[in-house]
Structure formats: C-alpha cells, structure tokens
Protein backbone atom coordinates (compact mmCIF):
# COMPACT_ATOMS: atom_id res chain seq x y z
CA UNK A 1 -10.39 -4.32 16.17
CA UNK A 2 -12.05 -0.92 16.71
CA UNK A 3 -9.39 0.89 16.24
CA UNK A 4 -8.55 -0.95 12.42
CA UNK A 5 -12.54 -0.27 12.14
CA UNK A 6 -11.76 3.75 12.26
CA UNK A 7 -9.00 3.11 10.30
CA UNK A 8 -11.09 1.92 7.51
CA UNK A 9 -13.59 4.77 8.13
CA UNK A 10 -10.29 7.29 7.77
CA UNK A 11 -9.55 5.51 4.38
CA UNK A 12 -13.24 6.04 3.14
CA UNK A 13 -13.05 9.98 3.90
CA UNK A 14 -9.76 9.54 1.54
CA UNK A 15 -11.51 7.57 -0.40
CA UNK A 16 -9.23 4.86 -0.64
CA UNK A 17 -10.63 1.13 -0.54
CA UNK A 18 -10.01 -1.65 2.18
CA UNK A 19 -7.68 -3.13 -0.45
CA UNK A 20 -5.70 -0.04 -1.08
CA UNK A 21 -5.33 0.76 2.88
CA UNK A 22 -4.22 -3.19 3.59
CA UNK A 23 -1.69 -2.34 0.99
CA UNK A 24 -0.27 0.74 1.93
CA UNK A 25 -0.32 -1.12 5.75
CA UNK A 26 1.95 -3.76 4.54
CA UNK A 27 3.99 -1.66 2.83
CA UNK A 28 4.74 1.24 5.67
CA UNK A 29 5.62 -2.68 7.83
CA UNK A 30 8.13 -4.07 5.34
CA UNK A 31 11.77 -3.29 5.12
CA UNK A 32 12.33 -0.06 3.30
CA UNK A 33 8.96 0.29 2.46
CA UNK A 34 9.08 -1.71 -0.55
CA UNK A 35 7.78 -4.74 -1.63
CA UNK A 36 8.13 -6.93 -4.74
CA UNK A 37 4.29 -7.99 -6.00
CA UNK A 38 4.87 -11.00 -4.90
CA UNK A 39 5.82 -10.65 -1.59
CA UNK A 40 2.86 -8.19 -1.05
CA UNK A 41 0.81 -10.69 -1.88
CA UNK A 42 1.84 -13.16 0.34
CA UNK A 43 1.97 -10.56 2.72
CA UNK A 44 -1.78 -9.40 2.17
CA UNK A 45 -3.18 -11.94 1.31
CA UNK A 46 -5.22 -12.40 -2.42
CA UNK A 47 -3.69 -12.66 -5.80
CA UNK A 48 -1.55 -10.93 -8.10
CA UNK A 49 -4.43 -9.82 -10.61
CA UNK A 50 -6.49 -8.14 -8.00
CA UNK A 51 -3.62 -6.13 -6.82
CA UNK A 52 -2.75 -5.04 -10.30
CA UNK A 53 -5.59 -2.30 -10.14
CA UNK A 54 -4.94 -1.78 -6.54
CA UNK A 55 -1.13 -0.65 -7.54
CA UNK A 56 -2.48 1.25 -10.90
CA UNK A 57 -4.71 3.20 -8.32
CA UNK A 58 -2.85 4.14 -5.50
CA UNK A 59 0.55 5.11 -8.25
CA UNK A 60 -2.46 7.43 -9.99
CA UNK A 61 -2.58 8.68 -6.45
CA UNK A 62 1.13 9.74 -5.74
CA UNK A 63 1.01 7.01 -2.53
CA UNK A 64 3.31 4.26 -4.04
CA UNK A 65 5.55 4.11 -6.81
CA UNK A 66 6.89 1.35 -9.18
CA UNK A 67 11.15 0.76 -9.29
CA UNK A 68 12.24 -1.96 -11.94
CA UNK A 69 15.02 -3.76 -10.14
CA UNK A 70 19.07 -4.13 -11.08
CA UNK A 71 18.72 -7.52 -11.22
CA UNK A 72 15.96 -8.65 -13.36
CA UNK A 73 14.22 -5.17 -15.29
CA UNK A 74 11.20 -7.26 -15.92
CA UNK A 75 10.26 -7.25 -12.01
CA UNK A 76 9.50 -4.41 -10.02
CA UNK A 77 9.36 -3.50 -6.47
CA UNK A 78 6.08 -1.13 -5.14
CA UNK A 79 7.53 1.66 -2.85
CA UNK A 80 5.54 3.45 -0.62
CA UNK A 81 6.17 7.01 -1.64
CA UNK A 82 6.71 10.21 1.01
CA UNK A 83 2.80 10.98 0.19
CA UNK A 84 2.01 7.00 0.97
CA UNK A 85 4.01 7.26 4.28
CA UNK A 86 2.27 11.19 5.05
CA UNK A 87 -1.43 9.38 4.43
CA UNK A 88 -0.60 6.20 6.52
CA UNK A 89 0.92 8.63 9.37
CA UNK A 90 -2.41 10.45 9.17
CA UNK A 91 -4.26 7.80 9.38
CA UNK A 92 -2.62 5.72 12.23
CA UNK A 93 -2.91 9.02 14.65
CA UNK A 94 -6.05 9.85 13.66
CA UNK A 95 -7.26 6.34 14.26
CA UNK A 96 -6.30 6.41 17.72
C-alpha cells in the first residue's frame, strides 16, 4: 500500500488526480491499452459521468486518446497514448 501511496504523491507533482492515475493504471493493464468506457468503468470502479471529465482531462493532456470503433462509430475506445504509457513508466519506477 505504500508504494500505491507514493504513487499518488508522483501523480500530485504531475498534477494529475487519484481518478486520472486509477485510469491511466487500468488502462497501461488492459489488452492493447485500450478500453471501451464501459469496460473502464467496470474496471475502475464509479460511473460513466464521472469519468467523462476524467477522459476530457487526461486527452487535453496528450496521455490518452479517443478511437471511434469499425463496428459501431457512436462508441469509442480510450487508448493510452505513447505520452500516457511514458508518464505511467515514470511513475511505476519512481514509485519504487
């Protein structure tokens, strides 16, 4: 539990919230690094609304990005980006 403690700490110096790292967590875990929103919420836990501005805030950011699927252009899938995957790296070792 420390060590997700100094994680948290990490994510404050980046000023990213506990939401936003828990996200970006569950992405970098999931297959291809991408999620639809309604998987990540299961995943994470909470509900579709609050991770809404959670999304809008860390795509402002570069760290995750939004893909319409083939299937269905009304749904999309949240992608951790290269810059998402950098930050999470950073953050993991640091943490240690």
């Amino acid at each position: 539990m420390k060590q997700y403690e100094k994680l948290l700490q990490l994510a404050r110096n980046e000023n990213l919230s506990r939401a936003g790292v828990h996200t970006l967590v569950c992405l970098a875990s999931a297959e291809g690094n991408m999620l639809g929103l309604k998987e990540l919420v299961n995943r994470c836990g909470g509900s579709p609304a609050s991770y809404t501005s959670v999304i809008d805030t860390l795509a402002e950011r570069g760290l995750v990005a939004r893909e319409t699927t083939e299937k269905d252009r009304r749904k999309y899938m949240i992608r951790l980006t290269r810059a998402g995957k950098k930050l999470i790296g950073k953050l993991e070792g640091e943490a240690v």
